[in-house]
C-alpha atoms as a PDB file:
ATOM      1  CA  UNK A   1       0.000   0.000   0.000  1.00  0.00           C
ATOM      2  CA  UNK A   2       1.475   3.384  -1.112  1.00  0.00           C
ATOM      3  CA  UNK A   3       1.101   6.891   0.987  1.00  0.00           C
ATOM      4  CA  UNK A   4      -0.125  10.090  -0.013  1.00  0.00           C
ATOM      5  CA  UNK A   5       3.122  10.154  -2.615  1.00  0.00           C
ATOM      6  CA  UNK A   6       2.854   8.818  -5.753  1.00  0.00           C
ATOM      7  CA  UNK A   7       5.571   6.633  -7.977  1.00  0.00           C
ATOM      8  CA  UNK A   8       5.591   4.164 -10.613  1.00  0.00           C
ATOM      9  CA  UNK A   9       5.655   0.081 -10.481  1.00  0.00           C
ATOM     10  CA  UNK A  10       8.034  -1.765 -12.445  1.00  0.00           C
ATOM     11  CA  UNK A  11       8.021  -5.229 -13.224  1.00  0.00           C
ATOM     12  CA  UNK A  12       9.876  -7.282 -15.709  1.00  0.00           C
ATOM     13  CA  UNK A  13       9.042  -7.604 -19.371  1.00  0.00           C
ATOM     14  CA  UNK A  14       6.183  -4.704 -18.602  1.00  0.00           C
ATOM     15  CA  UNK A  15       5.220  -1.362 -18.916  1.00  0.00           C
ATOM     16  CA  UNK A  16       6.016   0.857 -16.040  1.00  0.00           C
ATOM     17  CA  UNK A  17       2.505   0.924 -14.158  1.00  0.00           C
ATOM     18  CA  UNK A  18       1.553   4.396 -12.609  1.00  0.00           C
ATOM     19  CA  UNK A  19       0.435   4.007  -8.835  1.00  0.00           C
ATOM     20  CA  UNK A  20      -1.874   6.639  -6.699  1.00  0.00           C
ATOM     21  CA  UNK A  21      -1.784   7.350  -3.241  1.00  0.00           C
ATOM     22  CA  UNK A  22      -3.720   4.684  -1.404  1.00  0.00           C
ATOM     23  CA  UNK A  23      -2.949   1.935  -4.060  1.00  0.00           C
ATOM     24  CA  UNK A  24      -2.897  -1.433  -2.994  1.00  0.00           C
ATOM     25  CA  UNK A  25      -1.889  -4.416  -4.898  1.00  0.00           C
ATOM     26  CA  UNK A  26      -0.516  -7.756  -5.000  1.00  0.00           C
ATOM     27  CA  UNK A  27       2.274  -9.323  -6.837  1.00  0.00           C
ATOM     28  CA  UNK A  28       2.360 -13.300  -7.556  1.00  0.00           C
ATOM     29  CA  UNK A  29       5.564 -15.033  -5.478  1.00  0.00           C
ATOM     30  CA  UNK A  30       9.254 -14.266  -6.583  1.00  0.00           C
ATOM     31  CA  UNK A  31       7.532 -11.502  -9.107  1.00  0.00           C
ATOM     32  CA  UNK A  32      10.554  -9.454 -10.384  1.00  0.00           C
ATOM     33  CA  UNK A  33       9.671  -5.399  -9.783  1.00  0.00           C
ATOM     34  CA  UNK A  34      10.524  -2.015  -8.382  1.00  0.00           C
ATOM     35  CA  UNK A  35       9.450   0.752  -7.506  1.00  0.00           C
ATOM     36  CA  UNK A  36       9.817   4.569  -7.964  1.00  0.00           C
ATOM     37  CA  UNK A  37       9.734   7.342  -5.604  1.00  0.00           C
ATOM     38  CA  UNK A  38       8.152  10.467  -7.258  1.00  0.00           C
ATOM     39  CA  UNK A  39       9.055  14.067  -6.627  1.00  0.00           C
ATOM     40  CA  UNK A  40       7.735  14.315  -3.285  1.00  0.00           C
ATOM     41  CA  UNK A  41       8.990  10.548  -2.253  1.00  0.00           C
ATOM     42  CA  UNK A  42       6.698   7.725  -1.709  1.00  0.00           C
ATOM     43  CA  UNK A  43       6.507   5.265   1.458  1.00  0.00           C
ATOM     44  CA  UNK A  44       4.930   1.933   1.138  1.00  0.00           C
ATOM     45  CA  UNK A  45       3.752  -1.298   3.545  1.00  0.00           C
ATOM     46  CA  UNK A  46       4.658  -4.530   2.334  1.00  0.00           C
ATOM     47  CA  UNK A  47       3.179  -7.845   4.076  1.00  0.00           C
ATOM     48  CA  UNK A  48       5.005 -11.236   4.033  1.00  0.00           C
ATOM     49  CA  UNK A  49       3.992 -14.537   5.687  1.00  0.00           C
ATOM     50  CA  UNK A  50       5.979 -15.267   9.161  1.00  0.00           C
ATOM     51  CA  UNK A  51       8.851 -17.359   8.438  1.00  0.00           C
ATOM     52  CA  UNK A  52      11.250 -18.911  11.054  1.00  0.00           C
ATOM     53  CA  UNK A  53      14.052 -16.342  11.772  1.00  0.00           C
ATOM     54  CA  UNK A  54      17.797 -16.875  10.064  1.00  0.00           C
ATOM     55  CA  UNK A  55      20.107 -19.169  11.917  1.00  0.00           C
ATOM     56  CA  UNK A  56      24.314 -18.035  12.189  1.00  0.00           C
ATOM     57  CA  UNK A  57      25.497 -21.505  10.939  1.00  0.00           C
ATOM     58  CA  UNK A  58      29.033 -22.960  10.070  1.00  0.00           C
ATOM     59  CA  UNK A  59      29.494 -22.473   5.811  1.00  0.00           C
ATOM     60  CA  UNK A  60      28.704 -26.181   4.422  1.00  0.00           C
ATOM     61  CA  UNK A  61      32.004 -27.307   2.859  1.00  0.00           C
ATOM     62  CA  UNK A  62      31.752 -27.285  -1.185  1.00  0.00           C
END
């Protein structure tokens, strides 16, 4: 979900897609994109499923 900013959304093999304040979207899984802060910036909220925190391991030999 953007803020009151505006910016555009990239994603691979696409046209750049124009976003307005308040936009809210989903992307499939692993979908290639970026985004674009405007003039006046842009501040967005992204939402992921709970995954187990990262573990400091030893490097497996190769």
């Amino acid at each position: 979900m953007t803020d009151a900013h505006t910016g555009p959304l990239d994603q691979a093999e696409r046209k750049p897609q124009p976003l307005a304040a308040g936009t809210l979207l989903r992307l499939p899984h692993a979908a290639v994109r970026s985004l674009t802060a405007g003039e006046d910036g842009m501040s967005y909220l992204t939402v992921h499923r709970r995954r187990p925190g990262m573990q400091i391991q030893t490097r497996p030999h190769a």
